[in-house]
N, C-alpha and C. Protein backbone atom coordinates (compact mmCIF):
# COMPACT_ATOMS: atom_id res chain seq x y z
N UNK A 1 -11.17 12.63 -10.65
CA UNK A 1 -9.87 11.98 -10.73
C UNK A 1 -10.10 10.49 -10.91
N UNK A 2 -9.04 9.69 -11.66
CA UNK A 2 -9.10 8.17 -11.97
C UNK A 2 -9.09 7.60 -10.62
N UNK A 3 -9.34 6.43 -10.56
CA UNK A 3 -8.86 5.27 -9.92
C UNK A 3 -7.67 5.06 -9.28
N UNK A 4 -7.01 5.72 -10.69
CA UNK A 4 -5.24 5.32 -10.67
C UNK A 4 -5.00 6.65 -10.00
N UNK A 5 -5.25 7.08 -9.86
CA UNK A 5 -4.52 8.57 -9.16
C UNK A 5 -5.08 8.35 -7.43
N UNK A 6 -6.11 7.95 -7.42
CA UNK A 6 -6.85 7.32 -5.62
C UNK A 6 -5.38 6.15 -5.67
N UNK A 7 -5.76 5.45 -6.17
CA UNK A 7 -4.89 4.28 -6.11
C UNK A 7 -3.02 5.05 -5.60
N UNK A 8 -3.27 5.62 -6.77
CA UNK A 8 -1.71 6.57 -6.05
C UNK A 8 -1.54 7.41 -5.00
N UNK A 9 -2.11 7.95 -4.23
CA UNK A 9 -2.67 8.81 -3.27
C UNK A 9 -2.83 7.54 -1.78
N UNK A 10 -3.96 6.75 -2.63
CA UNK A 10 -3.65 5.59 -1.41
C UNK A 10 -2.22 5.05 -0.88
N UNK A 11 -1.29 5.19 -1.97
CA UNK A 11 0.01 4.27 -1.58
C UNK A 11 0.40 5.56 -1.13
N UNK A 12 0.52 6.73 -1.61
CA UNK A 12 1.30 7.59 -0.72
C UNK A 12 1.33 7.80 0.25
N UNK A 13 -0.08 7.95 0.97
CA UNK A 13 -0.57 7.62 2.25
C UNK A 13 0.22 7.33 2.94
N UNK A 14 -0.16 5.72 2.60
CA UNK A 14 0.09 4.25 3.38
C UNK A 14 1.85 4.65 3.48
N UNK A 15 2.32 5.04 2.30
CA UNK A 15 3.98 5.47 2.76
C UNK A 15 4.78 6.32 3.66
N UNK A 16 3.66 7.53 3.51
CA UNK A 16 3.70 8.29 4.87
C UNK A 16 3.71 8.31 6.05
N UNK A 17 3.05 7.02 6.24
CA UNK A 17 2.05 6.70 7.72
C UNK A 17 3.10 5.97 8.25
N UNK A 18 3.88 4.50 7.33
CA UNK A 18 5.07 3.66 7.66
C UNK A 18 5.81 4.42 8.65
N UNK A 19 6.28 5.55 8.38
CA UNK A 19 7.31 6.05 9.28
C UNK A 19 6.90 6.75 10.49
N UNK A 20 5.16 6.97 10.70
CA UNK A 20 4.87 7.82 12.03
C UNK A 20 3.78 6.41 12.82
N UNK A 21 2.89 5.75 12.13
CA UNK A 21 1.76 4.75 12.48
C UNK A 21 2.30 3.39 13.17
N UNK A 22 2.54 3.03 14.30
CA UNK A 22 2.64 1.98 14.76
C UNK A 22 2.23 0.72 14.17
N UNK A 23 0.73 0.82 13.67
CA UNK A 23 0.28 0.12 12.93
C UNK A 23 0.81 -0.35 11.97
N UNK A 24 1.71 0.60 11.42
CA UNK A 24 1.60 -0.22 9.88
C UNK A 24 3.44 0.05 9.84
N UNK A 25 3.82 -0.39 11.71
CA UNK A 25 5.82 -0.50 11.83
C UNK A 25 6.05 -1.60 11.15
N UNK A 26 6.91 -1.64 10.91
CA UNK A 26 7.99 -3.07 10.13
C UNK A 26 9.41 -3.51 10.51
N UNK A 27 9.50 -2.99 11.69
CA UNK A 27 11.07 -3.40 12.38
C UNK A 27 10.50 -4.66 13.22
N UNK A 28 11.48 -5.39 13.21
CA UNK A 28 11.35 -6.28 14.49
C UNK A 28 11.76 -5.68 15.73
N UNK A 29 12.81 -4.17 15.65
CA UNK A 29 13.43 -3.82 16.24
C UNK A 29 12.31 -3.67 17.46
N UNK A 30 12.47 -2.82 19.02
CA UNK A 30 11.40 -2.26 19.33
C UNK A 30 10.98 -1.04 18.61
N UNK A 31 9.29 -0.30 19.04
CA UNK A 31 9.49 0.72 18.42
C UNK A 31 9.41 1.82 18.97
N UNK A 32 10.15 3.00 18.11
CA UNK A 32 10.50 3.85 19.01
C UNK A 32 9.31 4.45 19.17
N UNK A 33 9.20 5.11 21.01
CA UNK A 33 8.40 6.35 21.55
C UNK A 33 7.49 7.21 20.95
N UNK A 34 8.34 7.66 19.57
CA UNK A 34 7.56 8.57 18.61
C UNK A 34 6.67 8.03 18.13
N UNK A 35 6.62 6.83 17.79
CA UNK A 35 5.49 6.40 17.00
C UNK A 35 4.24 6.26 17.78
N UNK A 36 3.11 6.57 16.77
CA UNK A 36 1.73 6.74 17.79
C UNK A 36 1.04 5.68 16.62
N UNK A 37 -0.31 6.07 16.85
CA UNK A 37 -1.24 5.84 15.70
C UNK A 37 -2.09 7.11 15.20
N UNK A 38 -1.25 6.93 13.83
CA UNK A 38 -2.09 8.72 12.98
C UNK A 38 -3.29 8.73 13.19
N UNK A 39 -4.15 7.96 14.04
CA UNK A 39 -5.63 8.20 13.64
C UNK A 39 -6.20 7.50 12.61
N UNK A 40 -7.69 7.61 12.42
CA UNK A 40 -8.58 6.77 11.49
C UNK A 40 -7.84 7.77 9.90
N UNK A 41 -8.51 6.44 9.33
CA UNK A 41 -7.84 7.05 7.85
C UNK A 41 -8.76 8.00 7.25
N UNK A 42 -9.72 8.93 7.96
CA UNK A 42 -10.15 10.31 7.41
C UNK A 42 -8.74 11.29 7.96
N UNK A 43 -8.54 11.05 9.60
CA UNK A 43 -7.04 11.74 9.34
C UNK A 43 -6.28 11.84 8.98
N UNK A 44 -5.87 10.50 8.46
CA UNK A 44 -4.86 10.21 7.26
C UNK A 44 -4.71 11.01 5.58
N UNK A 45 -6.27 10.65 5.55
CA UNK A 45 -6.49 11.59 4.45
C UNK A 45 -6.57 12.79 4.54
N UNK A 46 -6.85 13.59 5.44
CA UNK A 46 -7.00 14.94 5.92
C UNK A 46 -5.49 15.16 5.60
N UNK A 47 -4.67 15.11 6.16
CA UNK A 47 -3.18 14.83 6.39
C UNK A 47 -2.82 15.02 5.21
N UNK A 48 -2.86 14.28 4.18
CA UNK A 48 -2.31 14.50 3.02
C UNK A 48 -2.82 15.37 2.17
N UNK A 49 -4.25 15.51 2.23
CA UNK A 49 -4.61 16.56 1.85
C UNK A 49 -3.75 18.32 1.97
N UNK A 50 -3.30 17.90 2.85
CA UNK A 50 -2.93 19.62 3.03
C UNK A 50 -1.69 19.66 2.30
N UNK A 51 -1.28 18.83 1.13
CA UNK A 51 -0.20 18.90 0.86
C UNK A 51 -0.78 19.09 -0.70
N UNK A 52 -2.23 18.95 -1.36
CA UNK A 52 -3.02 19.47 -2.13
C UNK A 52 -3.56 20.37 -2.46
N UNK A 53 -3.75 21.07 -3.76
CA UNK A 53 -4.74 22.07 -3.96
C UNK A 53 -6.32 21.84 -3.81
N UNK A 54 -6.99 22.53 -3.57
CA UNK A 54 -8.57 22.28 -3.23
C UNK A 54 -9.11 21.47 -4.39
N UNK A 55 -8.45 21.93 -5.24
CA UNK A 55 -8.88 21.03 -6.85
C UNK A 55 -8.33 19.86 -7.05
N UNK A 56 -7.23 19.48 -6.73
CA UNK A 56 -6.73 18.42 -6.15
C UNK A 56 -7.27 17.22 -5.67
N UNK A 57 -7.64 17.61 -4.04
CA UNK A 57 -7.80 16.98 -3.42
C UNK A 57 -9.91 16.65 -3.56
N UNK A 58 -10.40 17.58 -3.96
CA UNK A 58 -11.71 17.63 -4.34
C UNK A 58 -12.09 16.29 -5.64
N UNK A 59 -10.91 15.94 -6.52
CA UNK A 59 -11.49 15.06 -7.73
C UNK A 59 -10.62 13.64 -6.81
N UNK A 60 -10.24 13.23 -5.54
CA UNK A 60 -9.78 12.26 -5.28
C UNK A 60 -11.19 11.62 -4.69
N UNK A 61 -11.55 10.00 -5.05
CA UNK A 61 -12.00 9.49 -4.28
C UNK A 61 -11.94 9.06 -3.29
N UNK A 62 -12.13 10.13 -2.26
CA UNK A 62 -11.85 9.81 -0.95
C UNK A 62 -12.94 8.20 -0.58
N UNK A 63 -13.55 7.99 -0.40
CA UNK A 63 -14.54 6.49 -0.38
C UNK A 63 -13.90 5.72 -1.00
N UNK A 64 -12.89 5.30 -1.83
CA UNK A 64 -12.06 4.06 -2.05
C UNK A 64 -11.03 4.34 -1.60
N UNK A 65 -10.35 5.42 -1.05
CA UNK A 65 -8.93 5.51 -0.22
C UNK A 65 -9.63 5.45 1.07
N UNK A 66 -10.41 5.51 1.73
CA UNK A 66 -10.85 5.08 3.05
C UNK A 66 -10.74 3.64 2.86
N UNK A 67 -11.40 3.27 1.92
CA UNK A 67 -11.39 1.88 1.93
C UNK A 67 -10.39 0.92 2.17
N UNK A 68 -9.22 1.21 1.10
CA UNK A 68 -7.95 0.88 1.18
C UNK A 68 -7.37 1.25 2.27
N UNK A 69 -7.53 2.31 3.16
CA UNK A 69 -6.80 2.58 4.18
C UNK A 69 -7.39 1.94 5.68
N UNK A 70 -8.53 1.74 5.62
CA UNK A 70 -8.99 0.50 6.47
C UNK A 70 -8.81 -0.44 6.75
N UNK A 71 -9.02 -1.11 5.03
CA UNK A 71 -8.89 -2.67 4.74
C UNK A 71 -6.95 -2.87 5.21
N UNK A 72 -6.22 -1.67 4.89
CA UNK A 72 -4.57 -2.47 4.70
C UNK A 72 -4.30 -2.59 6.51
N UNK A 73 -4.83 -1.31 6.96
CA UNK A 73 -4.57 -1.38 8.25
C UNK A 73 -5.11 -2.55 9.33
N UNK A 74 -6.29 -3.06 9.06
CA UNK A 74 -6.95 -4.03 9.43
C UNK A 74 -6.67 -5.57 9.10
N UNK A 75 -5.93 -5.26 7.52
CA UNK A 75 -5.60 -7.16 7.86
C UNK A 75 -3.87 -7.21 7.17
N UNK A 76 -3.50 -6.04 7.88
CA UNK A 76 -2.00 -5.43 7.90
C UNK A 76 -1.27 -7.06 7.97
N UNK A 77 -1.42 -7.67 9.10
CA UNK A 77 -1.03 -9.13 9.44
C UNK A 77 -0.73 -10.02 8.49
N UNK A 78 -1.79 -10.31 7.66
CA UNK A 78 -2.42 -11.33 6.53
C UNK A 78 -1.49 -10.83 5.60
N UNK A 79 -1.15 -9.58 5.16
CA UNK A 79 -0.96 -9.05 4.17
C UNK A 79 0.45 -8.91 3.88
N UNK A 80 1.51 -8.23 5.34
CA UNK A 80 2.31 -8.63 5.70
C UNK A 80 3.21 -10.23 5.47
N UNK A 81 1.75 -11.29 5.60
CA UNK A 81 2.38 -12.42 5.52
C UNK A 81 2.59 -13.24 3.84
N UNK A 82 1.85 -12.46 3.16
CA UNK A 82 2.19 -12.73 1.86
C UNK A 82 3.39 -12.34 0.91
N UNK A 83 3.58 -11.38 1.87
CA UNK A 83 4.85 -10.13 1.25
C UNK A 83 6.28 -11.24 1.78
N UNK A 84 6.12 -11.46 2.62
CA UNK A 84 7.23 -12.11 3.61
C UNK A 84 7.64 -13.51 2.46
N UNK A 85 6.20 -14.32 2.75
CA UNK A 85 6.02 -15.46 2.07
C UNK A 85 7.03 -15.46 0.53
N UNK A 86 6.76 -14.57 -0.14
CA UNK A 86 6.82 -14.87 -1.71
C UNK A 86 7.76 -13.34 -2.04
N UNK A 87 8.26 -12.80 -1.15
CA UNK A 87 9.76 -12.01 -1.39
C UNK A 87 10.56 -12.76 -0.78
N UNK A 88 11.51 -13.50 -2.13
CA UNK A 88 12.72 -14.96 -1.88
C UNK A 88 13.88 -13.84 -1.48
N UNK A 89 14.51 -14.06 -0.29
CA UNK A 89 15.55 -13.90 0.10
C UNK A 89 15.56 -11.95 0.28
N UNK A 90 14.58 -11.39 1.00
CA UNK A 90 14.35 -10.22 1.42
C UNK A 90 13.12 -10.04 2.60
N UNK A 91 13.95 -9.64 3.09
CA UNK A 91 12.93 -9.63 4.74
C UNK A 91 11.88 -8.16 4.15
N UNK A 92 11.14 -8.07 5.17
CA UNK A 92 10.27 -6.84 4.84
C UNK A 92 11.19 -5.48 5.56
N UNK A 93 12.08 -5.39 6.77
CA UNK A 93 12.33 -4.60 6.61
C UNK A 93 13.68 -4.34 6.08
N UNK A 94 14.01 -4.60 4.85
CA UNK A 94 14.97 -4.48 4.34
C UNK A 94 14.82 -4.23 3.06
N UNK A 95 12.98 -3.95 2.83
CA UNK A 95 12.63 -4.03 1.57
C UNK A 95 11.94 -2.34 1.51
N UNK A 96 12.27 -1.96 0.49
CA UNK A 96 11.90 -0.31 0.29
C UNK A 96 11.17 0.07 0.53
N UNK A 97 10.25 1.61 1.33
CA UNK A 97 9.42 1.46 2.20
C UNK A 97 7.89 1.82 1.08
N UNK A 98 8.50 2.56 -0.41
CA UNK A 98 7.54 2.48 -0.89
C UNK A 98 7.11 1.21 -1.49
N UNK A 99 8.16 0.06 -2.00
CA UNK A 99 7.55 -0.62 -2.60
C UNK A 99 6.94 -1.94 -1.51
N UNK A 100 6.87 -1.65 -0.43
CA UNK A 100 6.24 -2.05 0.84
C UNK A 100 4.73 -1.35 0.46
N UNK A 101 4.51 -0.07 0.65
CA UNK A 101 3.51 0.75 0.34
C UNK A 101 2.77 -0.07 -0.49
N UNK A 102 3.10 0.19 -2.40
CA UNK A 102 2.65 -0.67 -3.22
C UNK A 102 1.85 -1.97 -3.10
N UNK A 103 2.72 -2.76 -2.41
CA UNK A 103 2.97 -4.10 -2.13
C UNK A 103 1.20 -4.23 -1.34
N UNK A 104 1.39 -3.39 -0.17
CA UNK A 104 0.10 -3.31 0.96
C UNK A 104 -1.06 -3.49 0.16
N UNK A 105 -1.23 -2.15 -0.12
CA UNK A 105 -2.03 -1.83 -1.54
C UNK A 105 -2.61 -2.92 -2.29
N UNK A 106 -1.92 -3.01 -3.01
CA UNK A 106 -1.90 -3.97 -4.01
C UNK A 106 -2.30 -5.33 -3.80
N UNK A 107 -1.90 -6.16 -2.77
CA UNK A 107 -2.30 -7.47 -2.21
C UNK A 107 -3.87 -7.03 -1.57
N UNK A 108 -3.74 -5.81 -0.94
CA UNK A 108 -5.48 -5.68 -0.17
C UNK A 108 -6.06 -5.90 -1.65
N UNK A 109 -6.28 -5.24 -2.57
CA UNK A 109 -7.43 -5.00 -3.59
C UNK A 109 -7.28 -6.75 -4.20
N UNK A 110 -6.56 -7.28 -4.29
CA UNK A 110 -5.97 -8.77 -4.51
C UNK A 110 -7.10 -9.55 -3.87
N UNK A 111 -6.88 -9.84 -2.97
CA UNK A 111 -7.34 -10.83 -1.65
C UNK A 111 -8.89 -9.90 -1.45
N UNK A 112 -8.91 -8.76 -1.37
CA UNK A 112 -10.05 -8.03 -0.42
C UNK A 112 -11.32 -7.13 -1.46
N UNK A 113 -10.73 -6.94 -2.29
CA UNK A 113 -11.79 -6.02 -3.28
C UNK A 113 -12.39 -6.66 -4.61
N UNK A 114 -13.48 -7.50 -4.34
CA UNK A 114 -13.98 -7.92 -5.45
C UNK A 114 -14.19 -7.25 -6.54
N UNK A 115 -14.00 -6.53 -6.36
CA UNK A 115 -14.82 -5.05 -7.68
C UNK A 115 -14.01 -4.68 -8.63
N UNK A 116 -12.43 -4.92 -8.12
CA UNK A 116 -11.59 -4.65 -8.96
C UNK A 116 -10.82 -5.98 -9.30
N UNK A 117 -10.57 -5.97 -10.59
CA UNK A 117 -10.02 -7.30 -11.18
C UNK A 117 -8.17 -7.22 -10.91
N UNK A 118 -8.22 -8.15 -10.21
CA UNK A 118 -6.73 -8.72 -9.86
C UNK A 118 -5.54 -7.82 -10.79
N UNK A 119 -5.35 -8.16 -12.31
CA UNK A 119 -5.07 -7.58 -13.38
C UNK A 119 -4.50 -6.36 -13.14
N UNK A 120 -5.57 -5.59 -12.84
CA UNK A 120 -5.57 -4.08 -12.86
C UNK A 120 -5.05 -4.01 -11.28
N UNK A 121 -5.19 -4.77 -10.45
CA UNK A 121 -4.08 -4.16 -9.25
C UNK A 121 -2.91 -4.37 -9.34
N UNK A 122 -2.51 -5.69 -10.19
CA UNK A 122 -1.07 -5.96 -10.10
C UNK A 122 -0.69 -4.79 -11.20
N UNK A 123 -1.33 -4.42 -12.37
CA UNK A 123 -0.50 -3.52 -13.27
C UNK A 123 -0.13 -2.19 -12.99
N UNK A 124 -1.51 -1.80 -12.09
CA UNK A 124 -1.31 -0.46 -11.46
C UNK A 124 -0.08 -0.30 -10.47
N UNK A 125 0.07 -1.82 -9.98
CA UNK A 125 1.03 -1.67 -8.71
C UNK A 125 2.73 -1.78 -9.40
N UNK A 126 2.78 -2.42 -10.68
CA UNK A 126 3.76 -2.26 -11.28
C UNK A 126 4.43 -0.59 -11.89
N UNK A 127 3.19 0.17 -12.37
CA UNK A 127 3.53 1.60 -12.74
C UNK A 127 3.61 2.26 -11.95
N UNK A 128 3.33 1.76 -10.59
CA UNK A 128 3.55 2.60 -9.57
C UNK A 128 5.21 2.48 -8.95
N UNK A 129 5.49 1.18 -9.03
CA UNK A 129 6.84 0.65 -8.86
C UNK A 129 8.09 1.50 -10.25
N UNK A 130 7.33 1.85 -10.98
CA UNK A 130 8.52 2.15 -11.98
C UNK A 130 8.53 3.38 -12.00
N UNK A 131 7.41 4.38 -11.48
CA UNK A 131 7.13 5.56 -11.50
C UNK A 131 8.09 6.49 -9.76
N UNK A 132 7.96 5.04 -9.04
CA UNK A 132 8.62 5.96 -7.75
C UNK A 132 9.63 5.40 -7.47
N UNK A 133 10.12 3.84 -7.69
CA UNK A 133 11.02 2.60 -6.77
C UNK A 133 12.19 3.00 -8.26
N UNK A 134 12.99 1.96 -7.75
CA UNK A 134 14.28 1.63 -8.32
C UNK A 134 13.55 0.76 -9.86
N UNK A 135 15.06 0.35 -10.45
CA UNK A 135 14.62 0.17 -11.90
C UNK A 135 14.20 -1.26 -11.63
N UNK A 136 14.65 -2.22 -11.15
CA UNK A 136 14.22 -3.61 -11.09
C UNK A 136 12.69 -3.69 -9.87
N UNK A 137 12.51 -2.72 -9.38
CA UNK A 137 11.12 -2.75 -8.66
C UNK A 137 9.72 -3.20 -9.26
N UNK A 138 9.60 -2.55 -10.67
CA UNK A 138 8.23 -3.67 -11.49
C UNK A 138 7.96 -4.61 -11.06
N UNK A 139 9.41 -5.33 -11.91
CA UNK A 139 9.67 -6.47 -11.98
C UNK A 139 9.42 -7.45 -10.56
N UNK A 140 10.14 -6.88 -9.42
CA UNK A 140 9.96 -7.26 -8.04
C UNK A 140 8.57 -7.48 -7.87
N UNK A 141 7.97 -6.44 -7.95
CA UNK A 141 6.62 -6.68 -7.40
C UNK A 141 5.64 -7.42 -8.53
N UNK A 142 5.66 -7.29 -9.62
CA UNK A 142 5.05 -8.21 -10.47
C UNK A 142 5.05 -9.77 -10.05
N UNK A 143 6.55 -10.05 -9.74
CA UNK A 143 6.51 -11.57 -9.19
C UNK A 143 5.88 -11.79 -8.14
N UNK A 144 5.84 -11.00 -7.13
CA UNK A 144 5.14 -11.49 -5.59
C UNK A 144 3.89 -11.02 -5.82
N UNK A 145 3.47 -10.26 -6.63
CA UNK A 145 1.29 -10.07 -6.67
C UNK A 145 1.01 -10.95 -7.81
N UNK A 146 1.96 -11.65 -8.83
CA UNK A 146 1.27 -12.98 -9.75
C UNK A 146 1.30 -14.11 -8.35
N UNK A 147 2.36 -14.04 -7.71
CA UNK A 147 2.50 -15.27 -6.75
C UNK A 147 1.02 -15.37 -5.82
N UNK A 148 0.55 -14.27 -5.22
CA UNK A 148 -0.17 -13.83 -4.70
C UNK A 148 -1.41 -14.49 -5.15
N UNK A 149 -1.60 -13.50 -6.56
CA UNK A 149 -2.64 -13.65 -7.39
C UNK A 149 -2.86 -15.68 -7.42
N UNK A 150 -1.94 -15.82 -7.92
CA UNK A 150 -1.73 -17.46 -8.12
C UNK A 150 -2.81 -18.35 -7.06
N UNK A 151 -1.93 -17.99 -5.89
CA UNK A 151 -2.23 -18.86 -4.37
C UNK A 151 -3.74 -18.57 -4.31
N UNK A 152 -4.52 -17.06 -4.52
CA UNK A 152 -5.77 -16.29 -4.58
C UNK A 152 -6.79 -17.53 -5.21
N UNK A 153 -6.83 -17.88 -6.55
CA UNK A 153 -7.75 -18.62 -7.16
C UNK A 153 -6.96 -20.31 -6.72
N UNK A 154 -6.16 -21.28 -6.21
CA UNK A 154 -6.10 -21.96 -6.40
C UNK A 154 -7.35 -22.49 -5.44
């Protein structure tokens, strides 16, 4: 399997997890009781796996969705604060939970993954935005991972 399909698998994840993982809450509200922490992101991936065929889940690179699911959970904070920063006039939780997902994603390989060229995270993170989010979502996220990207090399 591509890149882009890990890459998609990663955000699904990470979208899944939003609503059960403490870690990766976004209310200011308190949070509720239910929420735990899913576990390391082999459970995570395990997890979604079962929602795969063996063939499926066999051509995903699991070793770069660990990665991503490490790295977002680990500098969740940092990452969080870019999203905040450079989405004008939208709080995070008021902002869609996949293109939050995306967003995670997308800024980790940004800031955190030398290996992959900036470029290719923001574009991937755009087809991912048009493939699951609303119609002006690209667009949304294109502006805050160039902004991103921008602040990255200055």
């Amino acid at each position: 399997m591509s890149r882009r399909e890990s890459r998609e698998a990663a955000v699904k994840i990470i979208f899944q997890n939003t609503f059960t993982d403490l870690r990766l809450y976004i209310s200011k509200d308190e949070p509720s009781s239910d929420l735990t922490q899913s576990g390391d992101s082999e459970t995570m991936i395990n997890t979604y796996a079962d929602s795969l065929t063996d063939e499926e889940f066999a051509a995903l690179d699991t070793v770069y969705i660990k990665s991503v699911l490490d790295g977002v959970v680990d500098k969740i904070s940092s990452i969080d604060e870019y999203i905040v920063k450079y989405s004008k006039d939208w709080t995070i939780e008021r902002m869609s939970k996949i293109d939050l997902a995306i967003l995670r994603v997308a800024i980790y390989e940004i800031l955190y993954k030398d290996d992959i060229p900036s470029g290719v995270s923001i574009n991937e993170a755009v087809e991912l935005a048009k493939k699951y989010s609303h119609k002006d979502a690209g667009s949304f996220i294109n502006g805050i991972l160039g902004s991103v990207y921008n602040e990255s090399i200055a």
